[in-house]
Protein backbone atom coordinates (compact mmCIF):
# COMPACT_ATOMS: atom_id res chain seq x y z
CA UNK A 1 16.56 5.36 -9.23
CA UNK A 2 13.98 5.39 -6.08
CA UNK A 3 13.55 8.82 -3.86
CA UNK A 4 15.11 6.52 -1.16
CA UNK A 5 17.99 6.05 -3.28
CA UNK A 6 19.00 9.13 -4.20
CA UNK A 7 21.52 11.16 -2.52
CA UNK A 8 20.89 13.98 -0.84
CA UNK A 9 23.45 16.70 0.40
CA UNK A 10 23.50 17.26 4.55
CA UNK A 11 21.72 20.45 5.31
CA UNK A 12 24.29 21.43 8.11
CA UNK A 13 28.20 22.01 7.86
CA UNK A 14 31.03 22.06 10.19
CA UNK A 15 32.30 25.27 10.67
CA UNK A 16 35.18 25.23 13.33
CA UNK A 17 33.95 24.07 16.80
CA UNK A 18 30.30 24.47 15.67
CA UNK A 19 27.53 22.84 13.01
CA UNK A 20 25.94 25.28 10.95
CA UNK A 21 21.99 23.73 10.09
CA UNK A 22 20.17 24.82 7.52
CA UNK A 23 16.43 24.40 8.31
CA UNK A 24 12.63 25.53 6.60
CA UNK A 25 10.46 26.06 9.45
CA UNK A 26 6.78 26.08 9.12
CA UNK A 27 4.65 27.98 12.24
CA UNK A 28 1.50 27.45 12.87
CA UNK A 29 1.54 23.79 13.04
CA UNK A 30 -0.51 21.49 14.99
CA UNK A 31 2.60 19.91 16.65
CA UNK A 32 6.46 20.68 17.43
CA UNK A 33 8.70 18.33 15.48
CA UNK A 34 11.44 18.02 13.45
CA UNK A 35 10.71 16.15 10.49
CA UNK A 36 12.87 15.41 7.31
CA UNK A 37 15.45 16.40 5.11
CA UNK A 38 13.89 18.18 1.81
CA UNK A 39 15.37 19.44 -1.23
CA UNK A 40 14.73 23.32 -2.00
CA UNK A 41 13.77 24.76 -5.42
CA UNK A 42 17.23 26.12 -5.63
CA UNK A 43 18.96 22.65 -4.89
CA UNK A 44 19.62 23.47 -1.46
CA UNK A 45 19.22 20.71 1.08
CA UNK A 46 16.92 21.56 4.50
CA UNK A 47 15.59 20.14 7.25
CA UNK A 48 12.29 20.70 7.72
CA UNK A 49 10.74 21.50 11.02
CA UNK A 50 7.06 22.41 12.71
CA UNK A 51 6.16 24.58 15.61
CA UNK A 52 2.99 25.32 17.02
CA UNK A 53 3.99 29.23 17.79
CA UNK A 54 3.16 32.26 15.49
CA UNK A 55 5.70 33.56 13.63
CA UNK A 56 5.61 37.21 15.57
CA UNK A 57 8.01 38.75 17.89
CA UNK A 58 10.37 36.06 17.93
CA UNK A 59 8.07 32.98 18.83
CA UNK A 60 8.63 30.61 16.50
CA UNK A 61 12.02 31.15 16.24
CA UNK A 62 12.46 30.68 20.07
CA UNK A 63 9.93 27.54 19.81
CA UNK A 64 12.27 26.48 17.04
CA UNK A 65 15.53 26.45 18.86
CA UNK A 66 13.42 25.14 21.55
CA UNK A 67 12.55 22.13 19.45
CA UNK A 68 15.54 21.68 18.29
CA UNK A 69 17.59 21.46 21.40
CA UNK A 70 15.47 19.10 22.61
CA UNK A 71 15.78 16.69 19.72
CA UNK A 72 19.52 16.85 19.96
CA UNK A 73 20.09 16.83 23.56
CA UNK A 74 21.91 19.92 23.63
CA UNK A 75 21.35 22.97 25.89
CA UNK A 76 19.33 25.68 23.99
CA UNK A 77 21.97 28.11 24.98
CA UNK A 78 24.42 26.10 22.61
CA UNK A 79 21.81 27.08 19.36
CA UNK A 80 21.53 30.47 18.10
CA UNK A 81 19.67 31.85 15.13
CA UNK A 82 22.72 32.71 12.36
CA UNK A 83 20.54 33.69 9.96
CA UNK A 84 17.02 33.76 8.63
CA UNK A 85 15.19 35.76 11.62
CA UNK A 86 11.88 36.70 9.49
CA UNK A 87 12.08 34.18 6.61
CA UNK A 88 11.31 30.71 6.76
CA UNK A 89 14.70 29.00 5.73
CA UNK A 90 17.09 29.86 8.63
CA UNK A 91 20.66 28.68 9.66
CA UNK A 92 21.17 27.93 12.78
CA UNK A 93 24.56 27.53 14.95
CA UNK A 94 24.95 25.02 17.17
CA UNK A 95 27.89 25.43 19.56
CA UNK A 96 30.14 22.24 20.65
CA UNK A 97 32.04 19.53 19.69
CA UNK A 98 31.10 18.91 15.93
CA UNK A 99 31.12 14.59 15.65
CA UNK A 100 28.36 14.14 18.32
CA UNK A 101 26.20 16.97 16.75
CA UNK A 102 26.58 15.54 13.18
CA UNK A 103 25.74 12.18 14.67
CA UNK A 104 22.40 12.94 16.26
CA UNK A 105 21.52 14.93 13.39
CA UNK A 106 21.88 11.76 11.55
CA UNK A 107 19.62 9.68 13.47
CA UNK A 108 16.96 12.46 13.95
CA UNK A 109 13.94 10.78 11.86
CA UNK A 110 15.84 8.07 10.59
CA UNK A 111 18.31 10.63 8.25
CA UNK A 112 21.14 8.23 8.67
């Protein structure tokens, strides 16, 4: 079996009238962009995401949600940081109706 064959696990949940999305950023990047879905050590599945800001006082976490909104065409008030603040792997909360979230998520870098 390929790498494009094999299935992978979503790296976000629905939880109520929100998407939970688990994500490993990396600061310090020449470029903001969300990029693919990657398996971690531990089996979990992430999506994996750039930013160009440090990871100090809150930057990259504010140029990931930032990011993030953009790519899904949400308001960045609808994301908050659930978990993850000072670590790399976070989970973030996205507020609003579930199906359209999941479905952009799917088409963000061909994920589908």
């Amino acid at each position: 079996m390929s790498a494009s064959e094999v299935s992978v696990e979503p790296p976000w949940r629905v939880s109520g009238e929100a998407v939970l999305l688990s994500l490993r950023l990396t600061p310090k990047s020449s470029r903001d962009t969300i990029e693919t879905i990657e398996t971690l050590s531990d089996g979990r599945s992430v999506l994996k995401a750039r930013v160009r800001a440090v990871p100090e006082d809150g930057k990259a976490n504010d140029a990931l949600l930032r990011t993030l909104a953009k790519a899904l065409d949400v308001p960045v008030r609808s994301l908050s940081l659930s978990s993850g603040a000072t670590g790399r792997t976070k989970v973030i909360r996205i507020e609003g109706a579930p199906e359209p979230i999941v479905a952009r998520l799917k088409t963000l870098r061909g994920l589908a």
